[in-house]
Protein backbone atom coordinates (compact mmCIF):
# COMPACT_ATOMS: atom_id res chain seq x y z
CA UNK A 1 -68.69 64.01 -30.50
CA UNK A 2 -68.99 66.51 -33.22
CA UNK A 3 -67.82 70.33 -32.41
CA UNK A 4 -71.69 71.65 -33.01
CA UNK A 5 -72.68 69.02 -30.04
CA UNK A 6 -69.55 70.02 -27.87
CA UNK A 7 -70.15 73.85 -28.60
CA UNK A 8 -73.85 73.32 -27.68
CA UNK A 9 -73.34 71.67 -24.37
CA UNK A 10 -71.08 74.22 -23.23
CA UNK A 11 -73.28 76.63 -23.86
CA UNK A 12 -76.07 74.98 -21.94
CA UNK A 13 -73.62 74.39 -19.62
CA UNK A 14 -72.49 77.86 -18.93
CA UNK A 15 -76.14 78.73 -18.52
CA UNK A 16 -77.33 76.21 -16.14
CA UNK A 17 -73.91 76.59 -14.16
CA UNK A 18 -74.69 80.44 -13.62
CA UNK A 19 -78.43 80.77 -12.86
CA UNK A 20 -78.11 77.82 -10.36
CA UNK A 21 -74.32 78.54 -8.73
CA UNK A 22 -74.99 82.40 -8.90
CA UNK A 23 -72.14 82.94 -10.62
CA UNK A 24 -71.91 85.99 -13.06
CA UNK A 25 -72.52 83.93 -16.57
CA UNK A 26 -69.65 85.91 -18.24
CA UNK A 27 -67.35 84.85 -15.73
CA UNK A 28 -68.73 80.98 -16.53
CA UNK A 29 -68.02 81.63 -20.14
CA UNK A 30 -64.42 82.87 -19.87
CA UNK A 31 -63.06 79.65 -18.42
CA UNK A 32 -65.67 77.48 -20.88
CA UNK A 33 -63.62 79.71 -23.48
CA UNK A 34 -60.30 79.08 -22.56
CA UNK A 35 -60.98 75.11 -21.59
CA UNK A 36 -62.62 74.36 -25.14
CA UNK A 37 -60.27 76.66 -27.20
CA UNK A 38 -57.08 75.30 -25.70
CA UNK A 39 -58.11 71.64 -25.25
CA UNK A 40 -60.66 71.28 -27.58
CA UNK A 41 -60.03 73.41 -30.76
CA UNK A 42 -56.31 74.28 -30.44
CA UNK A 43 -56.86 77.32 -30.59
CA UNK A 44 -53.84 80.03 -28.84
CA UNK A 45 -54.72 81.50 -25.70
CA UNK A 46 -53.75 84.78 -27.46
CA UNK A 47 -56.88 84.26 -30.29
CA UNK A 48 -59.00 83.55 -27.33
CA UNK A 49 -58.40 86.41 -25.52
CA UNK A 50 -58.57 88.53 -29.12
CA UNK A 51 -62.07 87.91 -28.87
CA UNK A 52 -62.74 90.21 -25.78
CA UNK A 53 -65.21 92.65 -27.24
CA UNK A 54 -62.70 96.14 -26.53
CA UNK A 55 -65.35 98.39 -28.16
CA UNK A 56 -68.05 97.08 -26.83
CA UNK A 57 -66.10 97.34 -23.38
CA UNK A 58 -65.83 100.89 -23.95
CA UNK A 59 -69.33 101.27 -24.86
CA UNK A 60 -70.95 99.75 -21.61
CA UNK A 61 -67.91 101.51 -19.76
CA UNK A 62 -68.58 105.19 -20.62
CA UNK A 63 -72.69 104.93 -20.72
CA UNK A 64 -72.56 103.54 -17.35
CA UNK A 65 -70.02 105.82 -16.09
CA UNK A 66 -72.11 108.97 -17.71
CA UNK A 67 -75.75 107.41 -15.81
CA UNK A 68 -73.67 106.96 -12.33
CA UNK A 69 -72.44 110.54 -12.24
CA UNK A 70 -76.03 111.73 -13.48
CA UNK A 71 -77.79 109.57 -10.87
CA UNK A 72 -74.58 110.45 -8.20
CA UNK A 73 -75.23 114.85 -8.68
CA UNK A 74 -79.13 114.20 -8.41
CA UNK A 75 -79.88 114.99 -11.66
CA UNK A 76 -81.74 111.77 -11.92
CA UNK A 77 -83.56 112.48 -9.00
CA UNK A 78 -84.56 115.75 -10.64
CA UNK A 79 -86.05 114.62 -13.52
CA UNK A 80 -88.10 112.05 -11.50
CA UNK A 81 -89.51 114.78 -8.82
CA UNK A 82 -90.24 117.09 -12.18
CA UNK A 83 -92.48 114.55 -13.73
CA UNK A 84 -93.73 112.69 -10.98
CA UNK A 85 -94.78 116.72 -9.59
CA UNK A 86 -96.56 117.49 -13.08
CA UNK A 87 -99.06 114.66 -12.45
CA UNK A 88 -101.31 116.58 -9.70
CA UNK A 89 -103.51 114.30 -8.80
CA UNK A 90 -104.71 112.59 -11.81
CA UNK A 91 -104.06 108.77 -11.20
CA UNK A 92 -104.45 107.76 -14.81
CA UNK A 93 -101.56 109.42 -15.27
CA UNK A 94 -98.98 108.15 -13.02
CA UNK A 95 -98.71 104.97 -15.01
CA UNK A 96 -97.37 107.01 -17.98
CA UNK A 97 -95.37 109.26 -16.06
CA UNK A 98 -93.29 106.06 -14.87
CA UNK A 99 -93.17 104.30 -18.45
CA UNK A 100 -92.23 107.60 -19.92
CA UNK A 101 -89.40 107.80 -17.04
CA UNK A 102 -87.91 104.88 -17.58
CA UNK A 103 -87.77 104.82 -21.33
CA UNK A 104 -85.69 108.28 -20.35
CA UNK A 105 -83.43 106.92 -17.82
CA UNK A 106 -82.67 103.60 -19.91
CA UNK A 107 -82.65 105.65 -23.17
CA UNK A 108 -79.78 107.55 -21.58
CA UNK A 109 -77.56 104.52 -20.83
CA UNK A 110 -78.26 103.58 -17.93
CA UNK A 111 -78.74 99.42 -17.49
CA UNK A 112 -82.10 98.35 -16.87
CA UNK A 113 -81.51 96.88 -14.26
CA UNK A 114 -79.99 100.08 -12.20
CA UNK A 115 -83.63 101.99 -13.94
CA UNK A 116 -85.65 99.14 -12.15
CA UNK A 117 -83.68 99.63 -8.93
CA UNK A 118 -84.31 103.52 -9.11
CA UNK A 119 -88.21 103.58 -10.16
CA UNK A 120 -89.74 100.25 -9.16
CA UNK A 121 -89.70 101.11 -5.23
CA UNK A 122 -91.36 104.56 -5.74
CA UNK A 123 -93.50 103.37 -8.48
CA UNK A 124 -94.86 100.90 -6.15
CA UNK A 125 -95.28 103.60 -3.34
CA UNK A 126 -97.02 105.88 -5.39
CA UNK A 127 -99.45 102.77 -6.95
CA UNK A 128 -100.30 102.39 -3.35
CA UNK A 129 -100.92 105.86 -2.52
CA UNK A 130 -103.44 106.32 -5.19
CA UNK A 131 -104.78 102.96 -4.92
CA UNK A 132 -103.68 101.55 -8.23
CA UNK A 133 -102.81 97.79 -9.42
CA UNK A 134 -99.17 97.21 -8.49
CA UNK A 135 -98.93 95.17 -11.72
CA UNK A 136 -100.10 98.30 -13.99
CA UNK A 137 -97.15 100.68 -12.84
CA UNK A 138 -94.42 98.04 -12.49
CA UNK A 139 -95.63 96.49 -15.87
CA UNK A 140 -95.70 100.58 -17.02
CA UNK A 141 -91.88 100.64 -15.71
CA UNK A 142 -90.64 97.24 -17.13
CA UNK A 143 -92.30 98.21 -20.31
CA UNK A 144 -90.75 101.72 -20.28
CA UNK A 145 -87.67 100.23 -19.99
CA UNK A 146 -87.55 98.44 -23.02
CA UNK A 147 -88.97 101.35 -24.61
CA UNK A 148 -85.86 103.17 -24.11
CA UNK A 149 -83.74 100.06 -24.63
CA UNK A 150 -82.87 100.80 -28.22
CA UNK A 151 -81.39 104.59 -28.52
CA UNK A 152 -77.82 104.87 -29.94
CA UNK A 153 -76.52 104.86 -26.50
CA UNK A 154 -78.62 102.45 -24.74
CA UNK A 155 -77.16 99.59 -23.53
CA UNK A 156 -79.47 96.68 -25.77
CA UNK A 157 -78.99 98.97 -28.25
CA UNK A 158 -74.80 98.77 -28.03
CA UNK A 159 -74.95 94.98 -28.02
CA UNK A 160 -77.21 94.19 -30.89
CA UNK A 161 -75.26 96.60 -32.75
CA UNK A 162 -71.98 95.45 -31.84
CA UNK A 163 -72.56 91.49 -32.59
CA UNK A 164 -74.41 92.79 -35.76
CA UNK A 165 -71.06 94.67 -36.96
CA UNK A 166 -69.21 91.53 -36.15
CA UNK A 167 -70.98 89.24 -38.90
CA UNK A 168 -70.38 92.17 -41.12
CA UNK A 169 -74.17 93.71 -40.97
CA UNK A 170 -75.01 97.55 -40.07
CA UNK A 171 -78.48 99.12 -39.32
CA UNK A 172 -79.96 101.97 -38.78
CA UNK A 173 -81.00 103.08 -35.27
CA UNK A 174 -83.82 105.12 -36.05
CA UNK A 175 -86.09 102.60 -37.41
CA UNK A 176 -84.82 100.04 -34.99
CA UNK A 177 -85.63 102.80 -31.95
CA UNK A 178 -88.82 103.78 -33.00
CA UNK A 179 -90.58 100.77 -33.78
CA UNK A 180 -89.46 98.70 -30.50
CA UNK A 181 -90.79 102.23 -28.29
CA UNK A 182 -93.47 101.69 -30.81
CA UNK A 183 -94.13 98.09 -29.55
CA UNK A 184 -93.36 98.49 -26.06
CA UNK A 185 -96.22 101.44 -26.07
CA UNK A 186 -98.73 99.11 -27.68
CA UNK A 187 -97.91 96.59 -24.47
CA UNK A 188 -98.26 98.92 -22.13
CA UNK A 189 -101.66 100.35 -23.62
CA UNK A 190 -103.03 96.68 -23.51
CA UNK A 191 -101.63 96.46 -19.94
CA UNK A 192 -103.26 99.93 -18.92
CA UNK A 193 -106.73 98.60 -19.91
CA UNK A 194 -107.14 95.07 -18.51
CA UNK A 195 -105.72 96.39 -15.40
CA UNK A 196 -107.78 99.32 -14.68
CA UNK A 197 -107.17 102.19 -16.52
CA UNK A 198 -110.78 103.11 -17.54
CA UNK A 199 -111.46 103.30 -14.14
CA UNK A 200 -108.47 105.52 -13.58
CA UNK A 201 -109.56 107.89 -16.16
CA UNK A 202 -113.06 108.18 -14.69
CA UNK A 203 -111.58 109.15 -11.22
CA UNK A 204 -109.51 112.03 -12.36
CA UNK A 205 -108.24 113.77 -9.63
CA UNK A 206 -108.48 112.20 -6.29
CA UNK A 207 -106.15 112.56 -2.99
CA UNK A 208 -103.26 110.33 -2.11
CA UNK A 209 -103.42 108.07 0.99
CA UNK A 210 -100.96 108.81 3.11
CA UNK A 211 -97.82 106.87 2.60
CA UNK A 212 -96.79 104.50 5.48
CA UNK A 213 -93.95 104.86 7.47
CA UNK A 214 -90.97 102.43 7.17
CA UNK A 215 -92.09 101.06 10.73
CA UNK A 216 -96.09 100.45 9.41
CA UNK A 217 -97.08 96.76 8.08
CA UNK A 218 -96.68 96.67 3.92
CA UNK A 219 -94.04 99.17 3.65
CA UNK A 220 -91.30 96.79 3.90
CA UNK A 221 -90.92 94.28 1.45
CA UNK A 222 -89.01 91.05 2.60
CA UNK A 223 -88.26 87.91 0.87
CA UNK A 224 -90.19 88.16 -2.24
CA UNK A 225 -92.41 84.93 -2.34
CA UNK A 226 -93.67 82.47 -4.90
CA UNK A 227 -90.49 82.72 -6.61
CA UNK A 228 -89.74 86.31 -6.31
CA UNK A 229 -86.06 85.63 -6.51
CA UNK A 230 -84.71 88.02 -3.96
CA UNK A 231 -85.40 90.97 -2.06
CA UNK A 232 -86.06 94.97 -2.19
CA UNK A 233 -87.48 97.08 0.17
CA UNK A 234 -90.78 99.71 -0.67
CA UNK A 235 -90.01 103.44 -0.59
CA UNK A 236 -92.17 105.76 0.59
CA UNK A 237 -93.47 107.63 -2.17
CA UNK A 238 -92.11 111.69 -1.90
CA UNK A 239 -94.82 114.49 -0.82
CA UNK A 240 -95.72 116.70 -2.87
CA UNK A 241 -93.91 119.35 -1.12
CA UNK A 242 -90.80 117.59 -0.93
CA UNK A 243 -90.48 117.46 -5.01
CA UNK A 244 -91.09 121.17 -5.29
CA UNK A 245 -87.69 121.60 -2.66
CA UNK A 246 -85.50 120.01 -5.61
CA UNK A 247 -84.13 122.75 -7.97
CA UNK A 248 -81.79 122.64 -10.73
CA UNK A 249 -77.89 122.95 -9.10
CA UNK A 250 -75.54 123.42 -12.03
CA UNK A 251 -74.20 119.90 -11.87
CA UNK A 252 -77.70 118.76 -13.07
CA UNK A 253 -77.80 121.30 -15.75
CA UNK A 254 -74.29 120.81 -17.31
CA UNK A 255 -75.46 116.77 -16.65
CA UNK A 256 -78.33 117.22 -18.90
CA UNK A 257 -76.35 119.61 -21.48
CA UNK A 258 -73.54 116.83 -21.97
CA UNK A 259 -76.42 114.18 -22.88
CA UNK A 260 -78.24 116.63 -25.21
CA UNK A 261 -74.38 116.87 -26.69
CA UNK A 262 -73.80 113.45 -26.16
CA UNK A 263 -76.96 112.46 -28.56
CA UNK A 264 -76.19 115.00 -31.18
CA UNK A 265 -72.67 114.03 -32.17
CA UNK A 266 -73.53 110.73 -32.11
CA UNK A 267 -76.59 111.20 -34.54
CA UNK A 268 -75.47 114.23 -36.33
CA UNK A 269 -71.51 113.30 -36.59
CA UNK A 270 -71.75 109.70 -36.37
CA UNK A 271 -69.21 109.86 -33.10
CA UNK A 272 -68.36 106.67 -31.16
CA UNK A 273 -70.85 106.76 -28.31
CA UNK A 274 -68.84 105.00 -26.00
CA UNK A 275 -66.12 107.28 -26.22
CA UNK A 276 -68.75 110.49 -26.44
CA UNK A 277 -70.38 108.71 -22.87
CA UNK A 278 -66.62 108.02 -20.89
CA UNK A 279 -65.81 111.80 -22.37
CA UNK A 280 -68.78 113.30 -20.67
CA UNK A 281 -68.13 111.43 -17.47
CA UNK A 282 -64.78 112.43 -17.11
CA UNK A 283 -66.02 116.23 -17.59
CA UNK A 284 -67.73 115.85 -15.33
CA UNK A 285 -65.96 114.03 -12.64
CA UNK A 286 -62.90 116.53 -13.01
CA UNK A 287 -65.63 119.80 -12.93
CA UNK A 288 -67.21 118.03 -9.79
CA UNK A 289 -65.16 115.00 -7.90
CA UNK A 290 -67.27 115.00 -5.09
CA UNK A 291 -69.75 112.48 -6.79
CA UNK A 292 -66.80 110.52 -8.93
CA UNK A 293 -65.93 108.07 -6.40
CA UNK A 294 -70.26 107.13 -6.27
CA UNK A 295 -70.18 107.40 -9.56
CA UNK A 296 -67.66 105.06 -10.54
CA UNK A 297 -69.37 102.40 -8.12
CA UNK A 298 -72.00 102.52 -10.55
CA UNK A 299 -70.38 101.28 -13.48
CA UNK A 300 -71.90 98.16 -14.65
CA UNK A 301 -68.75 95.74 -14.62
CA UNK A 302 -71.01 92.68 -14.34
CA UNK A 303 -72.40 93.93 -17.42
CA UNK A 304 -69.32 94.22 -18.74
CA UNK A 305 -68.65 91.09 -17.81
CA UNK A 306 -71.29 89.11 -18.57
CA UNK A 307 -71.82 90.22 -22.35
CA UNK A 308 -67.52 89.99 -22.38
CA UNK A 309 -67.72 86.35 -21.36
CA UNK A 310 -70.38 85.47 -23.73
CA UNK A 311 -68.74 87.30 -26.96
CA UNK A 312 -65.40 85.37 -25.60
CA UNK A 313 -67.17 82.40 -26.09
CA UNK A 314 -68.40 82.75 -29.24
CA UNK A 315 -66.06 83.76 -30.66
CA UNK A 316 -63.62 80.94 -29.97
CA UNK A 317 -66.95 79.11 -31.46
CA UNK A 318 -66.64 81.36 -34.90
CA UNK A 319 -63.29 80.53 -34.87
CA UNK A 320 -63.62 77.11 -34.57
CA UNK A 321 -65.96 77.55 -37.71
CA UNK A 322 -69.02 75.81 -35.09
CA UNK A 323 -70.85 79.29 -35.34
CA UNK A 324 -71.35 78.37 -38.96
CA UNK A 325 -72.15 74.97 -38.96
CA UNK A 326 -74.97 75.62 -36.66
CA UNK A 327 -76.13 78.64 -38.16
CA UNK A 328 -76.32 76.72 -41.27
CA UNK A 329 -78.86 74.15 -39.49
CA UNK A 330 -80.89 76.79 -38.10
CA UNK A 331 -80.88 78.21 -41.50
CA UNK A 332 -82.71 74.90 -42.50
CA UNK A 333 -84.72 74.36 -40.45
CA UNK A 334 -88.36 74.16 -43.37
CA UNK A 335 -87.95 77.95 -45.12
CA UNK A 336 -86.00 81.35 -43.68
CA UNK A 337 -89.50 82.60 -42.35
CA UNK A 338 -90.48 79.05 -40.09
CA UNK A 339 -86.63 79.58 -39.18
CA UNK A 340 -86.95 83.23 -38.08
CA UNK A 341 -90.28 82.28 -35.96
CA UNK A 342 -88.53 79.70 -34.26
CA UNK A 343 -85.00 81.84 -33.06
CA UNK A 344 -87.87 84.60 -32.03
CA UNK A 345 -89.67 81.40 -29.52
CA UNK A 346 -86.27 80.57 -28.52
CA UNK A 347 -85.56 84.43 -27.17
CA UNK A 348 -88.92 84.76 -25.70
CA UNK A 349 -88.53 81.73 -23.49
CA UNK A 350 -84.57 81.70 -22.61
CA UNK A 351 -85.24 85.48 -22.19
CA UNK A 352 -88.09 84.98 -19.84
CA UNK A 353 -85.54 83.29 -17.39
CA UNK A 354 -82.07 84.03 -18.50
CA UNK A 355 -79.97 87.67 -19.63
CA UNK A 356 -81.61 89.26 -22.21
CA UNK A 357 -78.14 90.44 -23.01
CA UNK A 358 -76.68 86.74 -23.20
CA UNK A 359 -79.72 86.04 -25.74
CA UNK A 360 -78.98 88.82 -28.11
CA UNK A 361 -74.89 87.66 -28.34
CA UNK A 362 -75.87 84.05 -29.01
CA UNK A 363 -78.62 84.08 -31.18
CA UNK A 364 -77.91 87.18 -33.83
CA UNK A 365 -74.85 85.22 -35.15
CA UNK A 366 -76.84 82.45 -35.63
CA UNK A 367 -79.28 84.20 -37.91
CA UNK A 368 -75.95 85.42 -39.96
CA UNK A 369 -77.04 82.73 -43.04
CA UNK A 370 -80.62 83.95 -43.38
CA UNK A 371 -79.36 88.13 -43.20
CA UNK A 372 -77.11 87.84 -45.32
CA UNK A 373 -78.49 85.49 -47.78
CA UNK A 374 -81.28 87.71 -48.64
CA UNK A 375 -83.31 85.42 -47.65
CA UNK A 376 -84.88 88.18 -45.07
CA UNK A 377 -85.12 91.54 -44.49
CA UNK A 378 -82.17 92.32 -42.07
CA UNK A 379 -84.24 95.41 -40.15
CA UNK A 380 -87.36 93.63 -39.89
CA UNK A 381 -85.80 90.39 -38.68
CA UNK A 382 -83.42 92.84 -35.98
CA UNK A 383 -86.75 95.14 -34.96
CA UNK A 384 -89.09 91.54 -34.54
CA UNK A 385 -85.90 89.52 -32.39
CA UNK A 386 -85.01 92.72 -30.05
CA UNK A 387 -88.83 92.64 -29.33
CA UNK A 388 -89.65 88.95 -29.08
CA UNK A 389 -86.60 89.07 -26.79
CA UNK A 390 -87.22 91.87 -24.16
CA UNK A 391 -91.47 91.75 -24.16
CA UNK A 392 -90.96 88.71 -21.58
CA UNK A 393 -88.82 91.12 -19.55
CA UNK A 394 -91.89 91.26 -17.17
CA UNK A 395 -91.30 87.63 -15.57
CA UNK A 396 -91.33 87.66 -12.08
CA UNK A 397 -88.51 85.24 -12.48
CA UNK A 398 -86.78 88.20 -14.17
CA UNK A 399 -84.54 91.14 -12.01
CA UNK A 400 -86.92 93.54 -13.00
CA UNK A 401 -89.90 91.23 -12.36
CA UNK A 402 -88.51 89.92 -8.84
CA UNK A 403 -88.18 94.09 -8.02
CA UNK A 404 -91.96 94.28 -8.80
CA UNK A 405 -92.95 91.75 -6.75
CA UNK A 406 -90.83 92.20 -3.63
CA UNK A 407 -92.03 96.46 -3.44
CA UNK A 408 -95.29 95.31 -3.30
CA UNK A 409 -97.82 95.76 -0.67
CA UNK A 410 -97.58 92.16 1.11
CA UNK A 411 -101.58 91.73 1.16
CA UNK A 412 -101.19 91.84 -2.89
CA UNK A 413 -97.77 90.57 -3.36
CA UNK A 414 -99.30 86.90 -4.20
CA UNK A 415 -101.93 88.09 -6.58
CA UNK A 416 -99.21 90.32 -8.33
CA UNK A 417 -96.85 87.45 -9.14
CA UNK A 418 -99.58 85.49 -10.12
CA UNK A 419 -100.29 88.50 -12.46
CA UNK A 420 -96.80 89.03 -13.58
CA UNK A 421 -96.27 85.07 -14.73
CA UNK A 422 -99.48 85.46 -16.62
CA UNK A 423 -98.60 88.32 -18.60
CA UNK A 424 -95.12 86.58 -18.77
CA UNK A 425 -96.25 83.70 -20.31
CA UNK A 426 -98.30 85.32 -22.36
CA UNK A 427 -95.50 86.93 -24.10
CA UNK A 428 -93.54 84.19 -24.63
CA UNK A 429 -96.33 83.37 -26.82
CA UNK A 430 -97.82 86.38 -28.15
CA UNK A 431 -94.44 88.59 -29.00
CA UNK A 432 -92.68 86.25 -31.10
CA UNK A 433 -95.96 85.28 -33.19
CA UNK A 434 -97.00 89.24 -33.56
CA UNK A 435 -93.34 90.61 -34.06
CA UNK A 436 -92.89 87.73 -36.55
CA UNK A 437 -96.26 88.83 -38.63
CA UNK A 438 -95.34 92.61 -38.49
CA UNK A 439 -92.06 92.62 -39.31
CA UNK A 440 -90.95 89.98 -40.81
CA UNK A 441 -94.07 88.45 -42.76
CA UNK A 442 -95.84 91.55 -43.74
């Protein structure tokens, strides 16, 4: 059995082994590392091991350390109860106020999973309060999301970056920021009109329902159904009243301050983020240790994990030399562009189902031939995979997806999953093709 065939079955391996064991895939793809390399390629445990991404460690370390001691001293909660406040009424306008919030909250490290897990329950409350489609505002939110996903210290961001700088390839953030927000806006404005937003905008201002108590029918969520995947429970939406009782403590402000100085040394002084993130978070942890024990809770080590594992893997797999050999095939498959469309369909549907993190890892090395060939444009080819990748975010089969469907209102929790696989499935399709045409084509 050739190594490509081997290296390829482990990886399908690892995947299948995780989603249907529950087992963190990073985890699955430490001991697939150490079984291949040692038995397989010969390779010393001590090269295996060298392949543990450290920076990237520290990266996904410090981010999440900063968001858990921002979402631990309320500061978090502040900026939702400011911009969820400014809204008054107007119901067109809570669908942006959410997309806007999570791009924020994601933008600023935190995982999307944790910005899901903080917005999707009150989204959902609110949507019901105001009597809008569930699927609009947690579409809004999962779309936010990605919008953020890209800053220089967002987590998707971190990854792509740090694989990228492995095959010996550096881009710039700006471009790669703006035009996935760019993207992720455009979804979201298609989403806002098929799902009611003209009639939002007619309404204007109009008064909430009152928000059930956790003891009425619909504002529990249980087992999510049709496929959900798990379960959440619906939060009430806040009263107006009760958002205009938070106030800015100093902990919040010197939060927000180390953030603001946080992005400028990393875009003005070209700092290490992950050091800049893990600097602010021990500031403040030693300035206020009441909220470092929650705080450190919060730190995504499954994350860490996870994309750990995978690099682990592959890199036993560059070492082996497989990486190349199959990059090389990819790289023939008809010309560079028919190759590029097809790695963008494979990250739209493994997405769809599996970690977008675990996509990004695999599939950028394997694009190394046709980047640094010339044979594409590296940005365009980074901008169009990051998108074709995270658009299908919104699966119900998805974390984020499963959160959507489990906070909704049980009378419409089967229309929106039936909702949320359309627009799923429609991605798969449409994001690959369109990001393919705009950025790499064009």
């Amino acid at each position: 059995m050739s190594p490509e065939i081997v290296a390829v079955t482990g990886l399908v391996l690892i995947f299948v082994i995780a989603m249907t064991r529950k087992i963190n895939m990073g985890a699955v793809a430490l001991v697939f590392a150490f079984g291949l390399g040692v038995t397989y390629f010969n390779q010393p445990v001590a090269e295996i091991s060298g392949a543990f991404p450290g920076s990237l460690l520290i990266t996904l370390l410090g981010v999440t350390y900063l968001f858990g001691m921002a979402r631990a001293n309320g500061t978090i909660d502040q900026i939702v109860g400011a911009a969820v406040g400014l809204v008054r009424g107007r119901s067109a306008l809570i669908p942006w106020v959410f997309f806007l919030l999570a791009a924020i909250i994601t933008g600023s490290g935190a995982l999307s999973a944790a910005t899901n897990a903080i917005l999707v329950p009150v989204g959902l409350a609110f949507a019901h309060r105001y009597r809008i489609s569930p699927l609009l505002v947690g579409l809004s939110i999962l779309n936010g999301t990605n919008a953020g996903g890209f800053t220089p210290i967002a987590v998707y961001y971190n990854i792509v970056d740090g694989v990228l700088k492995d095959i010996g390839i550096t881009i710039d953030p700006a471009p790669l920021f703006f035009w996935t927000f760019v993207a992720a806006l455009v979804l979201n404005l298609v989403a806002f009109f098929l799902l009611g937003g003209r009639e939002l905008i007619k309404r204007g201002r109009t008064t909430p329902e009152l928000t059930p108590t956790s003891d009425s029918p619909g504002a529990t969520g249980a087992s999510g159904s049709s496929g959900s995947g798990g379960t959440a429970t619906a939060v009430a939406a806040p009263t107006t009243a009760a958002l205009r009782t938070q106030s800015w403590t100093t902990p919040k402000i010197v939060t927000v301050s180390l953030m603001i100085g946080l992005l400028v040394a990393a875009l003005g002084f070209k700092l290490d983020v992950g050091f800049l993130a893990l600097t602010a978070a021990v500031i403040l942890s030693a300035l206020y240790p009441r909220y470092a024990k929650e705080a450190a809770d919060q730190i995504g080590w499954n994350v860490i994990l996870l994309i750990g594992g995978i690099v682990t893997y592959i890199g036993v797999l560059e070492a082996a030399g497989v990486i190349d050999g199959l990059a090389n095939s990819v790289a023939g498959i008809g010309t560079p562009l028919i190759a590029a469309l097809v790695m963008f369909f494979v990250a739209g549907s493994v997405s769809a189902f599996a970690s977008t993190n675990a996509m990004f890892v695999v599939l950028v090395p394997l694009a190394a031939p046709l980047l640094l060939g010339g044979d594409l444009e590296t940005l365009g080819f980074v901008i169009a995979l990051c998108i074709a990748a995270t658009a299908v975010d919104s699966s119900p089969f998805s974390t984020g997806g499963a959160l959507v469907v489990a906070n909704t209102q049980v009378e419409l929790r089967e229309k929106t999953f039936r909702g949320m696989l359309i627009w799923a499935m429609a991605m798969i399709v449409a994001a690959p093709l369109l990001a393919w045409l705009a950025f790499v084509v064009l």
